[in-house]
PDB file of N, CA and C in Angstrom:
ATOM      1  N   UNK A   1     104.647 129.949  79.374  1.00  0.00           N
ATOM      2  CA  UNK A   1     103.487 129.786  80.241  1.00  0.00           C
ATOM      3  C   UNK A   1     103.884 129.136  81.557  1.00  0.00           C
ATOM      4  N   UNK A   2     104.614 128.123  81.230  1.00  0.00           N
ATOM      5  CA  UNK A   2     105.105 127.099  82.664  1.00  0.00           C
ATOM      6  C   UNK A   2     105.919 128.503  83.430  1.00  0.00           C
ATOM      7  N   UNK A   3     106.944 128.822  82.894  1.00  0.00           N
ATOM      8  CA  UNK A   3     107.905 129.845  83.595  1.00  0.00           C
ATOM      9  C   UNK A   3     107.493 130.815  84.470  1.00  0.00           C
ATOM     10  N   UNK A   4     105.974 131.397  83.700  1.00  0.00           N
ATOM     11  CA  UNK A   4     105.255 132.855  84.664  1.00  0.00           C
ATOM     12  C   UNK A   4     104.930 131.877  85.746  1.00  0.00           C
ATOM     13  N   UNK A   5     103.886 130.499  85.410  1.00  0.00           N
ATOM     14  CA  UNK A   5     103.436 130.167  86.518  1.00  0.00           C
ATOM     15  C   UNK A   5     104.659 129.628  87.575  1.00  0.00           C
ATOM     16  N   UNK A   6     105.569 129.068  87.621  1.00  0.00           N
ATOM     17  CA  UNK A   6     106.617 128.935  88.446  1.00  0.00           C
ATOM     18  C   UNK A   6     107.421 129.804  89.130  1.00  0.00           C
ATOM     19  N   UNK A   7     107.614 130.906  88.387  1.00  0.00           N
ATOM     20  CA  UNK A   7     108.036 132.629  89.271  1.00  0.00           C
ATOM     21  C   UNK A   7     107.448 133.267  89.904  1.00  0.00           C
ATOM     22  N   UNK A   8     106.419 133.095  89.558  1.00  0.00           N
ATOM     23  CA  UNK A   8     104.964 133.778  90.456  1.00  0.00           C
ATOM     24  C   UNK A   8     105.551 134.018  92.113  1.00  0.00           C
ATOM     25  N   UNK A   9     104.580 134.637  92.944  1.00  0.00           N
ATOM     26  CA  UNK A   9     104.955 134.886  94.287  1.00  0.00           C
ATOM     27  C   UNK A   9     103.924 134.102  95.196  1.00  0.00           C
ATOM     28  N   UNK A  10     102.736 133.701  94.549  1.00  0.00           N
ATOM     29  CA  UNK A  10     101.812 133.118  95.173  1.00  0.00           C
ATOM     30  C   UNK A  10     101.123 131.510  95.362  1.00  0.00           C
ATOM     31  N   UNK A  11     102.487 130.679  94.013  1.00  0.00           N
ATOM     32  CA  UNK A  11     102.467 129.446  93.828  1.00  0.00           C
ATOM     33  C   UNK A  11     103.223 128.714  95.480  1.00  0.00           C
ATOM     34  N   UNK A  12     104.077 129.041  95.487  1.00  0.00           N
ATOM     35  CA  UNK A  12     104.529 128.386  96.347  1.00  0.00           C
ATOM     36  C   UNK A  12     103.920 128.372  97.951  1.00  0.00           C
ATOM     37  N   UNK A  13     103.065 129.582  98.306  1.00  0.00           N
ATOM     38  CA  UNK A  13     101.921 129.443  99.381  1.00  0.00           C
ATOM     39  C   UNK A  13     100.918 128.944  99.204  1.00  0.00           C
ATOM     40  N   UNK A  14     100.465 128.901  97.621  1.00  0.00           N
ATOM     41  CA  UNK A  14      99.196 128.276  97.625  1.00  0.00           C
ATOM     42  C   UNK A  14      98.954 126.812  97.788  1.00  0.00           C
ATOM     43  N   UNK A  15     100.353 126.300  97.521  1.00  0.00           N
ATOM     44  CA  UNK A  15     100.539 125.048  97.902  1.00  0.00           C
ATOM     45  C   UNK A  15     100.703 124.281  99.531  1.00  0.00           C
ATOM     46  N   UNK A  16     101.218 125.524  99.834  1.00  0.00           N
ATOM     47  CA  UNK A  16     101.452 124.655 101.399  1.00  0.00           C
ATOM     48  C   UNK A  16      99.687 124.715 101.844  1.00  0.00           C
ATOM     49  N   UNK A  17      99.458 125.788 101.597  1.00  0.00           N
ATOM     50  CA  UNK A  17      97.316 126.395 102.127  1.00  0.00           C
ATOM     51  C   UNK A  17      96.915 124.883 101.688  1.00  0.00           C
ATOM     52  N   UNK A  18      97.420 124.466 100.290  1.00  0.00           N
ATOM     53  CA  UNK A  18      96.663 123.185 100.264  1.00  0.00           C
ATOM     54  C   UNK A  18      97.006 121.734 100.670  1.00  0.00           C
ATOM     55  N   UNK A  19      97.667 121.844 100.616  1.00  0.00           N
ATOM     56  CA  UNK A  19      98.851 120.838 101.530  1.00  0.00           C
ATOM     57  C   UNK A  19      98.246 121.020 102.673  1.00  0.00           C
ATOM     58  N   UNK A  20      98.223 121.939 103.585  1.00  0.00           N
ATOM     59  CA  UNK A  20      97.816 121.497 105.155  1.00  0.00           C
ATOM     60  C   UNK A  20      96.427 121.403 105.122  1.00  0.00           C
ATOM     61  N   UNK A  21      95.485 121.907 104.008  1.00  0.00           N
ATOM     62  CA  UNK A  21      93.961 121.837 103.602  1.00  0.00           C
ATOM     63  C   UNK A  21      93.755 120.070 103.312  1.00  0.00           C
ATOM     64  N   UNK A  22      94.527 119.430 102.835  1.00  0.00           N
ATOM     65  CA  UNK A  22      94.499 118.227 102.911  1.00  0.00           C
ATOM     66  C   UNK A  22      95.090 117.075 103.879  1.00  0.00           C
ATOM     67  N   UNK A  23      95.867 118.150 104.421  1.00  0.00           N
ATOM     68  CA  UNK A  23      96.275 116.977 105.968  1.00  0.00           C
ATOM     69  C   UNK A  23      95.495 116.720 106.856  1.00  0.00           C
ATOM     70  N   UNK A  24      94.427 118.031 107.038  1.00  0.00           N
ATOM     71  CA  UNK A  24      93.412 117.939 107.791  1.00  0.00           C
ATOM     72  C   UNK A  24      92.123 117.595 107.053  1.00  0.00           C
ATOM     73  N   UNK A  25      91.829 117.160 106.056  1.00  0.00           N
ATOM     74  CA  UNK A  25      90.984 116.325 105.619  1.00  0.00           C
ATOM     75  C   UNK A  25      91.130 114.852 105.920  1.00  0.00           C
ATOM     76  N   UNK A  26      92.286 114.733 105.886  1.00  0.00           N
ATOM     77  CA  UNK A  26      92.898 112.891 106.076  1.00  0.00           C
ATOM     78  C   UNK A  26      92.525 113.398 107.211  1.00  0.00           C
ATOM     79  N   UNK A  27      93.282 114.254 108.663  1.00  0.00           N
ATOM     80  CA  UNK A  27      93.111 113.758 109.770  1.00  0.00           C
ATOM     81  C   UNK A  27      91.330 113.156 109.873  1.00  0.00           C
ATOM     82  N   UNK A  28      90.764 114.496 109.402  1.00  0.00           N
ATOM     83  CA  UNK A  28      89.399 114.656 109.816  1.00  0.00           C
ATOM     84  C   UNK A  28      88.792 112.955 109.407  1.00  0.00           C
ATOM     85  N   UNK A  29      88.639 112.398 107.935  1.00  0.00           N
ATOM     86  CA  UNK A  29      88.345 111.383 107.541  1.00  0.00           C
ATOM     87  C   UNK A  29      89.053 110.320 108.347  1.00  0.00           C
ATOM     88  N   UNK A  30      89.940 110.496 108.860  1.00  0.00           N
ATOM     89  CA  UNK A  30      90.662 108.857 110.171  1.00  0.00           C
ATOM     90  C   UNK A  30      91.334 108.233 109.222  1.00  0.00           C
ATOM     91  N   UNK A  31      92.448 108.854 108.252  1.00  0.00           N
ATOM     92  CA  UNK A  31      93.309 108.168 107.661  1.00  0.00           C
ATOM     93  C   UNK A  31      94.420 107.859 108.859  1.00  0.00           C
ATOM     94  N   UNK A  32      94.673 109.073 109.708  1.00  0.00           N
ATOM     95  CA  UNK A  32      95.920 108.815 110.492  1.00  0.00           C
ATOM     96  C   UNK A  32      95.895 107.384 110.601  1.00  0.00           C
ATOM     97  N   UNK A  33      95.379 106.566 111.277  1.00  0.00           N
ATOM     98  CA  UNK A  33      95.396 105.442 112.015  1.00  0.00           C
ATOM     99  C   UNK A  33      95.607 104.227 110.632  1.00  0.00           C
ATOM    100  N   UNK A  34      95.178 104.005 109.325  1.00  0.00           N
ATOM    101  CA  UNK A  34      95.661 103.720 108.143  1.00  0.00           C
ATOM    102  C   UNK A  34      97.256 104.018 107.889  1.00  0.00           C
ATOM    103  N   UNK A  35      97.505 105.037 107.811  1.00  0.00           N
ATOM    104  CA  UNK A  35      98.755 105.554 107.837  1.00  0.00           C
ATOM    105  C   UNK A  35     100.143 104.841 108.169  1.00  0.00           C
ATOM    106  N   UNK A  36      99.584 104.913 109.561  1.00  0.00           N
ATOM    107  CA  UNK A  36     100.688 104.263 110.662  1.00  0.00           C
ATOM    108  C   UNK A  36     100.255 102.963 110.340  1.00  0.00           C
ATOM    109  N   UNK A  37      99.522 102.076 110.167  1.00  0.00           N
ATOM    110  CA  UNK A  37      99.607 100.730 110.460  1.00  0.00           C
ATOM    111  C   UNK A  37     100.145 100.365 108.878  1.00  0.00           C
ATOM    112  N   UNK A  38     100.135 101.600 107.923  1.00  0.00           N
ATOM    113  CA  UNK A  38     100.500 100.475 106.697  1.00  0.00           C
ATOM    114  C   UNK A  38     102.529 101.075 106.779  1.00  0.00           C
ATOM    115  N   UNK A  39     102.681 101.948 107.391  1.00  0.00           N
ATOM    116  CA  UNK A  39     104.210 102.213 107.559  1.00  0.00           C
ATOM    117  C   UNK A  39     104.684 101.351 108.491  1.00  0.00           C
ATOM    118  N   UNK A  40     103.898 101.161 109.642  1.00  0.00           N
ATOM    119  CA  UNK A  40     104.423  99.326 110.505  1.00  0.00           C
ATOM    120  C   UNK A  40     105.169  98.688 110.140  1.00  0.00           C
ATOM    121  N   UNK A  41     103.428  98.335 108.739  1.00  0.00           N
ATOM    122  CA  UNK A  41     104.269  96.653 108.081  1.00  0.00           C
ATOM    123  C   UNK A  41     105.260  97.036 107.616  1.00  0.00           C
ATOM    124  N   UNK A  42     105.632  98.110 106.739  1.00  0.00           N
ATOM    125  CA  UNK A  42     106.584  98.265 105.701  1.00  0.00           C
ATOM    126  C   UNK A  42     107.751  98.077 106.765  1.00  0.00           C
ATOM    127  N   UNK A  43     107.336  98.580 107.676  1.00  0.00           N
ATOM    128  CA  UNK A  43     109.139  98.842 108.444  1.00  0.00           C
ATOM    129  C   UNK A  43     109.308  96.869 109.376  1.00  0.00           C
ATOM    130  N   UNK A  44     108.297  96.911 109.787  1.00  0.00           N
ATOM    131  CA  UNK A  44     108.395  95.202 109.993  1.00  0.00           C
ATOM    132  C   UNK A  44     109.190  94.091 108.719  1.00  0.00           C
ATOM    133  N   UNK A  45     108.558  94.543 107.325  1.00  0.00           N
ATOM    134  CA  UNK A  45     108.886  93.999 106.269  1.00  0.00           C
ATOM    135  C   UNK A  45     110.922  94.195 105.964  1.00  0.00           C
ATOM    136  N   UNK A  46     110.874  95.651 106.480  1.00  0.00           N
ATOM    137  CA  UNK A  46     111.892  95.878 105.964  1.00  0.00           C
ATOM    138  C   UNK A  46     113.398  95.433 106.886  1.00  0.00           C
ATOM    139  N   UNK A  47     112.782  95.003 108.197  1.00  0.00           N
ATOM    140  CA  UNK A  47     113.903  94.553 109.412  1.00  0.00           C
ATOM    141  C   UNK A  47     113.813  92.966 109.420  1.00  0.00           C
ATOM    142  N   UNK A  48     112.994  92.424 108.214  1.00  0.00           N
ATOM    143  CA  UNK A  48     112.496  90.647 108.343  1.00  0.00           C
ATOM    144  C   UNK A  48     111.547  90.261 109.133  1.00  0.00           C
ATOM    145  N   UNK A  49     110.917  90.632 110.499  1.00  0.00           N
ATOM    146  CA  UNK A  49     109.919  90.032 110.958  1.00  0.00           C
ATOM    147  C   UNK A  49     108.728  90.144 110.444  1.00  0.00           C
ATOM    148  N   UNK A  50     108.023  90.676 109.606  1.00  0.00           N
ATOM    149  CA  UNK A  50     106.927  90.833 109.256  1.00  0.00           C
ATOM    150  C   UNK A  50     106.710  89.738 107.861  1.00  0.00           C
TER     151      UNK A  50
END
Protein backbone atom coordinates (compact mmCIF):
# COMPACT_ATOMS: atom_id res chain seq x y z
CA UNK A 1 0.00 0.00 0.00
CA UNK A 2 2.83 2.50 1.19
CA UNK A 3 4.89 1.52 -2.13
CA UNK A 4 1.84 2.34 -4.82
CA UNK A 5 1.34 5.46 -2.82
CA UNK A 6 5.10 6.54 -3.00
CA UNK A 7 5.59 5.60 -6.91
CA UNK A 8 2.69 7.28 -7.89
CA UNK A 9 3.29 10.31 -10.41
CA UNK A 10 1.07 12.70 -8.63
CA UNK A 11 2.38 12.50 -4.89
CA UNK A 12 5.19 14.41 -5.28
CA UNK A 13 3.19 17.60 -6.99
CA UNK A 14 0.56 17.31 -4.78
CA UNK A 15 2.78 18.18 -2.21
CA UNK A 16 4.57 21.11 -3.39
CA UNK A 17 0.41 22.53 -4.55
CA UNK A 18 0.25 22.14 -0.80
CA UNK A 19 3.24 23.33 0.45
CA UNK A 20 2.96 26.66 -1.40
CA UNK A 21 -1.09 26.42 -0.45
CA UNK A 22 0.25 26.82 3.00
CA UNK A 23 2.98 29.36 2.61
CA UNK A 24 0.48 31.60 1.51
CA UNK A 25 -1.85 30.99 4.24
CA UNK A 26 1.00 31.90 6.83
CA UNK A 27 1.83 34.82 4.55
CA UNK A 28 -1.86 35.77 4.35
CA UNK A 29 -2.47 35.17 8.39
CA UNK A 30 1.02 37.58 9.23
CA UNK A 31 3.07 34.72 10.40
CA UNK A 32 6.00 36.17 8.26
CA UNK A 33 6.81 38.79 10.79
CA UNK A 34 6.62 35.84 13.83
CA UNK A 35 8.91 33.96 11.77
CA UNK A 36 11.74 36.26 11.49
CA UNK A 37 11.67 37.59 14.94
CA UNK A 38 11.68 34.04 16.51
CA UNK A 39 14.85 33.03 13.97
CA UNK A 40 16.56 36.52 15.38
CA UNK A 41 16.58 35.30 18.78
CA UNK A 42 17.72 31.91 17.87
CA UNK A 43 20.59 33.32 15.83
CA UNK A 44 21.28 36.13 18.63
CA UNK A 45 21.19 33.06 21.11
CA UNK A 46 23.39 31.20 19.02
CA UNK A 47 26.45 34.04 18.51
CA UNK A 48 25.97 34.83 22.70
CA UNK A 49 24.37 38.19 22.66
CA UNK A 50 20.95 37.39 23.12
Amino acid sequence: MIRKITESRWIGPALVVLGILLMILGICRGEVSVVFTKAINICMECIGIG
